[in-house]
C-alpha atoms as a PDB file:
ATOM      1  CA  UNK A   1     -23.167 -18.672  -0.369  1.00  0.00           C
ATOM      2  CA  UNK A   2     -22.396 -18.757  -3.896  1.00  0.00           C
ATOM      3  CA  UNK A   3     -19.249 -17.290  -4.739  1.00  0.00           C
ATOM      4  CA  UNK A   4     -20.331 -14.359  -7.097  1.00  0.00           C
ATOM      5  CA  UNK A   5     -22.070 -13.485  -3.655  1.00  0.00           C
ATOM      6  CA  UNK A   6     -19.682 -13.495  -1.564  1.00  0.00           C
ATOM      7  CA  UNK A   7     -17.314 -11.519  -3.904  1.00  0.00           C
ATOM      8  CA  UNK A   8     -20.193  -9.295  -3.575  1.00  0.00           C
ATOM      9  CA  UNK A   9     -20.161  -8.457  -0.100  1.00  0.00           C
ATOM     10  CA  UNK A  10     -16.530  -7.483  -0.196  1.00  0.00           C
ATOM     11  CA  UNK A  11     -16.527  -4.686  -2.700  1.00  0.00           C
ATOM     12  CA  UNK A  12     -12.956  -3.327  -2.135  1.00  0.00           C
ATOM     13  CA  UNK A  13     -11.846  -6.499  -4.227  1.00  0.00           C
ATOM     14  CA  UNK A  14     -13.439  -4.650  -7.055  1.00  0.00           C
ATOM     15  CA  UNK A  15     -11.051  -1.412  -6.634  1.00  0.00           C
ATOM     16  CA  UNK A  16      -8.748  -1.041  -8.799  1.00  0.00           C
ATOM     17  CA  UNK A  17      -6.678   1.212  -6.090  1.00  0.00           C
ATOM     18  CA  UNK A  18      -6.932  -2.067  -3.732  1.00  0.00           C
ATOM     19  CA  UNK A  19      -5.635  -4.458  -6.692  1.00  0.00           C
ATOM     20  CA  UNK A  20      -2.997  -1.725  -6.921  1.00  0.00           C
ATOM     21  CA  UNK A  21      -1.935  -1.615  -3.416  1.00  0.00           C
ATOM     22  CA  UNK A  22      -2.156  -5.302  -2.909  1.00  0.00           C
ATOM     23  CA  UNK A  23       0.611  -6.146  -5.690  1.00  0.00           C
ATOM     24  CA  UNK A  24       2.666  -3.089  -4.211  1.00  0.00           C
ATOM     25  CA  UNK A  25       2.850  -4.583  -0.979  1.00  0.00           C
ATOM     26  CA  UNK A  26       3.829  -8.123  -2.469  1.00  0.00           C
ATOM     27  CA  UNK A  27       6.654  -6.744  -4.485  1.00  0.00           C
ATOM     28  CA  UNK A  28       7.724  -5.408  -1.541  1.00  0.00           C
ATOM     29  CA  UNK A  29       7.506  -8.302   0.714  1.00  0.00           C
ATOM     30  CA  UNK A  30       9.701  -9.741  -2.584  1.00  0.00           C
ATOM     31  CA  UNK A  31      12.202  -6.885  -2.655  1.00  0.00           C
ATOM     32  CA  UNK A  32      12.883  -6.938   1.647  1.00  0.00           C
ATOM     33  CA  UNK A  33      13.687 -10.526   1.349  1.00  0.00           C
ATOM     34  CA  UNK A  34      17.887  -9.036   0.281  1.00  0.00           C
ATOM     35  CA  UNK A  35      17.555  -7.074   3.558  1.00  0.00           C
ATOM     36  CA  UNK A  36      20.292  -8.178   6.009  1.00  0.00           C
ATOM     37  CA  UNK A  37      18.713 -10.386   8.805  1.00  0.00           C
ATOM     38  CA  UNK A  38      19.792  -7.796  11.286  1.00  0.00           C
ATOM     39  CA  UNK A  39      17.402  -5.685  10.313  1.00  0.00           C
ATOM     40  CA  UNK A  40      14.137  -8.623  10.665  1.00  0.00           C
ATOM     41  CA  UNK A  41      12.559  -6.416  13.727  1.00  0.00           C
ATOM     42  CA  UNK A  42      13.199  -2.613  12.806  1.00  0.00           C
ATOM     43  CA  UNK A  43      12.961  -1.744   9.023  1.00  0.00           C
ATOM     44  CA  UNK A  44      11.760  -4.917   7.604  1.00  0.00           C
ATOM     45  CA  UNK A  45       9.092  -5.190   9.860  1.00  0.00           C
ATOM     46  CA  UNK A  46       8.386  -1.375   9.509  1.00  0.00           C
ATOM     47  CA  UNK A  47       8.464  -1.564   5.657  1.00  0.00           C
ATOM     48  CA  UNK A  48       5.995  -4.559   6.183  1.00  0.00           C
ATOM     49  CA  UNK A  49       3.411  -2.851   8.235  1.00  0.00           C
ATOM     50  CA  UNK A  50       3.442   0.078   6.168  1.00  0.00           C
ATOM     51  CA  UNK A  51       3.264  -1.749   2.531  1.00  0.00           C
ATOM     52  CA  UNK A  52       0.305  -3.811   4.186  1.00  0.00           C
ATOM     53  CA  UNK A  53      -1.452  -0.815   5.529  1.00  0.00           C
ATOM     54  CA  UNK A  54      -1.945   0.938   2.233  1.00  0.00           C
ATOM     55  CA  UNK A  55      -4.515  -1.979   0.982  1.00  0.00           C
ATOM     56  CA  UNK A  56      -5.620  -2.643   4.531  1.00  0.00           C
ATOM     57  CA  UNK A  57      -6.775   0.960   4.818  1.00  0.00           C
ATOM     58  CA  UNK A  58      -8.611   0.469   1.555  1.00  0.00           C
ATOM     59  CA  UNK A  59     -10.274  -2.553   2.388  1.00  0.00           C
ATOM     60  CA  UNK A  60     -11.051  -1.342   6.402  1.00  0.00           C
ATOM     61  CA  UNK A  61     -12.752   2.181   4.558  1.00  0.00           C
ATOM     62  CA  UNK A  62     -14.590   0.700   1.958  1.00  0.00           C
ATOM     63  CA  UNK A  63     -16.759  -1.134   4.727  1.00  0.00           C
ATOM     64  CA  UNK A  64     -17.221   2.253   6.830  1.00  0.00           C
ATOM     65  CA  UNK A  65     -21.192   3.193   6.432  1.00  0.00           C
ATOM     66  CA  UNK A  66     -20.581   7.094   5.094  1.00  0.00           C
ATOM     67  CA  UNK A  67     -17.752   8.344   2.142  1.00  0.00           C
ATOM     68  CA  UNK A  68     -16.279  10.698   4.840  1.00  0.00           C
ATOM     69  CA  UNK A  69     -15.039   7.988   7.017  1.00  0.00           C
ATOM     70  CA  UNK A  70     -14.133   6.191   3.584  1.00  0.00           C
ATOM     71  CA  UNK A  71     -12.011   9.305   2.818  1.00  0.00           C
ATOM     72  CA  UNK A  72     -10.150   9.134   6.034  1.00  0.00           C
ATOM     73  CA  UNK A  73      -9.122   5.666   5.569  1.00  0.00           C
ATOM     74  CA  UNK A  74      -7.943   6.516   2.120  1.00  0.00           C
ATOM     75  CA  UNK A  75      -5.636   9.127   3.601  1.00  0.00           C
ATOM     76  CA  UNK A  76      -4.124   7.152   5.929  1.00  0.00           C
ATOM     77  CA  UNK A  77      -3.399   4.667   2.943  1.00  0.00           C
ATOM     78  CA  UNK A  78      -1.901   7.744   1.244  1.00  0.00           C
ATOM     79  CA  UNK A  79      -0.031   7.970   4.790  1.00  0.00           C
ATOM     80  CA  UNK A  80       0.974   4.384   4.724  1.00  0.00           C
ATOM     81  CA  UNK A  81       2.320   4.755   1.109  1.00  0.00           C
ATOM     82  CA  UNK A  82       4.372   7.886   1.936  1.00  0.00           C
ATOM     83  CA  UNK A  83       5.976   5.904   4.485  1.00  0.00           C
ATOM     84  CA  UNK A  84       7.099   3.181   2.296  1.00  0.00           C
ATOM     85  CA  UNK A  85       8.822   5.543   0.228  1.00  0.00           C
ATOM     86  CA  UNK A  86      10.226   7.134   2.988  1.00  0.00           C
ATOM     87  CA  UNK A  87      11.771   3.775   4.449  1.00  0.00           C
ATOM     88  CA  UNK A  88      13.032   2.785   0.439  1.00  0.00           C
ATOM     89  CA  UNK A  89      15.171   6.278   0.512  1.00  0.00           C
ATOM     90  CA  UNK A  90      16.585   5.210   4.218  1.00  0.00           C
ATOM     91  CA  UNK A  91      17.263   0.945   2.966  1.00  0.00           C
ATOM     92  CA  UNK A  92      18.908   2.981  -0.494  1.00  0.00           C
ATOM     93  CA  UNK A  93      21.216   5.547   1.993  1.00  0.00           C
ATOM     94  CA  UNK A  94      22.265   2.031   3.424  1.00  0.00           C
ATOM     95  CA  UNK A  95      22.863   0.457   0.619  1.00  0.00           C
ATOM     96  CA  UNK A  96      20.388  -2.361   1.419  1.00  0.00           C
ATOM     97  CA  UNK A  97      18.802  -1.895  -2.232  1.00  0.00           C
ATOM     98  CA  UNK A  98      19.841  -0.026  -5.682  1.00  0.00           C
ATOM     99  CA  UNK A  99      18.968   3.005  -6.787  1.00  0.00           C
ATOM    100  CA  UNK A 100      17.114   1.223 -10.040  1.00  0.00           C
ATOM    101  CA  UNK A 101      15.084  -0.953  -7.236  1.00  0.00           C
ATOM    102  CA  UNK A 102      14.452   2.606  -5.127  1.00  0.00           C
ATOM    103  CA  UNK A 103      13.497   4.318  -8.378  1.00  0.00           C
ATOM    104  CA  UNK A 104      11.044   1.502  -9.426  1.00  0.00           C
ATOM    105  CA  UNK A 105       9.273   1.635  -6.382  1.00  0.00           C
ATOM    106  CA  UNK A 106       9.101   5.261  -6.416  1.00  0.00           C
ATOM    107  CA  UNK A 107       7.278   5.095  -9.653  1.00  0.00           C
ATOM    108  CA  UNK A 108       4.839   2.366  -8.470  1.00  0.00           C
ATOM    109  CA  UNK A 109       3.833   4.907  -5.675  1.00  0.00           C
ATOM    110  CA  UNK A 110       3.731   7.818  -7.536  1.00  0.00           C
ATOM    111  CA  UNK A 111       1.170   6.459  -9.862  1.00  0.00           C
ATOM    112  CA  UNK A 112      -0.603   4.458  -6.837  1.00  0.00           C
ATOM    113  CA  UNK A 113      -1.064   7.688  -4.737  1.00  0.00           C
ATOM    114  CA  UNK A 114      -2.221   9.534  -7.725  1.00  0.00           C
ATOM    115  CA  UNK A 115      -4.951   6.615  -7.869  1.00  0.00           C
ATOM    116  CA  UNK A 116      -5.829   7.113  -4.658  1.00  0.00           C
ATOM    117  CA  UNK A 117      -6.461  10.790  -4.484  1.00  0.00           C
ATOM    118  CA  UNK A 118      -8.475  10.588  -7.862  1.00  0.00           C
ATOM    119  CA  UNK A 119     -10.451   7.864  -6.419  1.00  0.00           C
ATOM    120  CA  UNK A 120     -10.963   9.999  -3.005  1.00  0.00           C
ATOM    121  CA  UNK A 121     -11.675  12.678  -5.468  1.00  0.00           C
ATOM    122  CA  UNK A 122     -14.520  11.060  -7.547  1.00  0.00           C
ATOM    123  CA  UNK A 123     -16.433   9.918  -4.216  1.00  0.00           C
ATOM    124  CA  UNK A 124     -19.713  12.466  -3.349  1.00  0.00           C
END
């Protein structure tokens, strides 16, 4: 298969929202790498799933065969994304990151979610 095909057949590498979430998830991988090691199999690996799920969930609903089930899947990215966030407040209350790093993340997901919800939004 050529490759202009077989980009073809995997349309959620046209999304905007996935390029979005993909980067997200890498500059998190980037930012978790300062976590202590202690911390390797509860909040880094928790932070990891999460970040991961957001563009998984995009990818996963973008194959489903009706928008409804595409919707679902973007929720649960929404889900996923909320939970990063969440775990970024908990590594900031133990001072695992600064406040500048926990703000800039915030922002990223603020304006990722909003992408999200007007994609979800604009499908019929």
């Amino acid at each position: 298969m050529a490759n202009g095909q077989w980009r073809r057949m995997f349309r959620f590498e046209e999304l905007e929202i996935w390029k979005l979430a993909i980067s997200y998830a890498d500059d998190i991988y980037n930012l978790i790498e300062k976590l202590p090691i202690n911390e390797r199999y509860n909040l880094i690996g928790q932070i990891k799933r999460a970040a991961l799920s957001i563009s998984n969930n995009i990818a996963e609903g973008s194959g489903t065969s009706t928008t409804k089930n595409f919707k679902s899947f973007l929720d649960i990215s929404i889900a996923s994304l909320l939970e990063t966030v969440n775990l970024l407040h908990f590594a900031r209350r133990r001072d695992y990151i600064s406040e500048n790093e926990r703000i800039d993340f915030y922002q990223k997901a603020e304006k990722l979610v909003k992408k999200i919800r007007a994609f979800k939004n604009s499908l019929k």
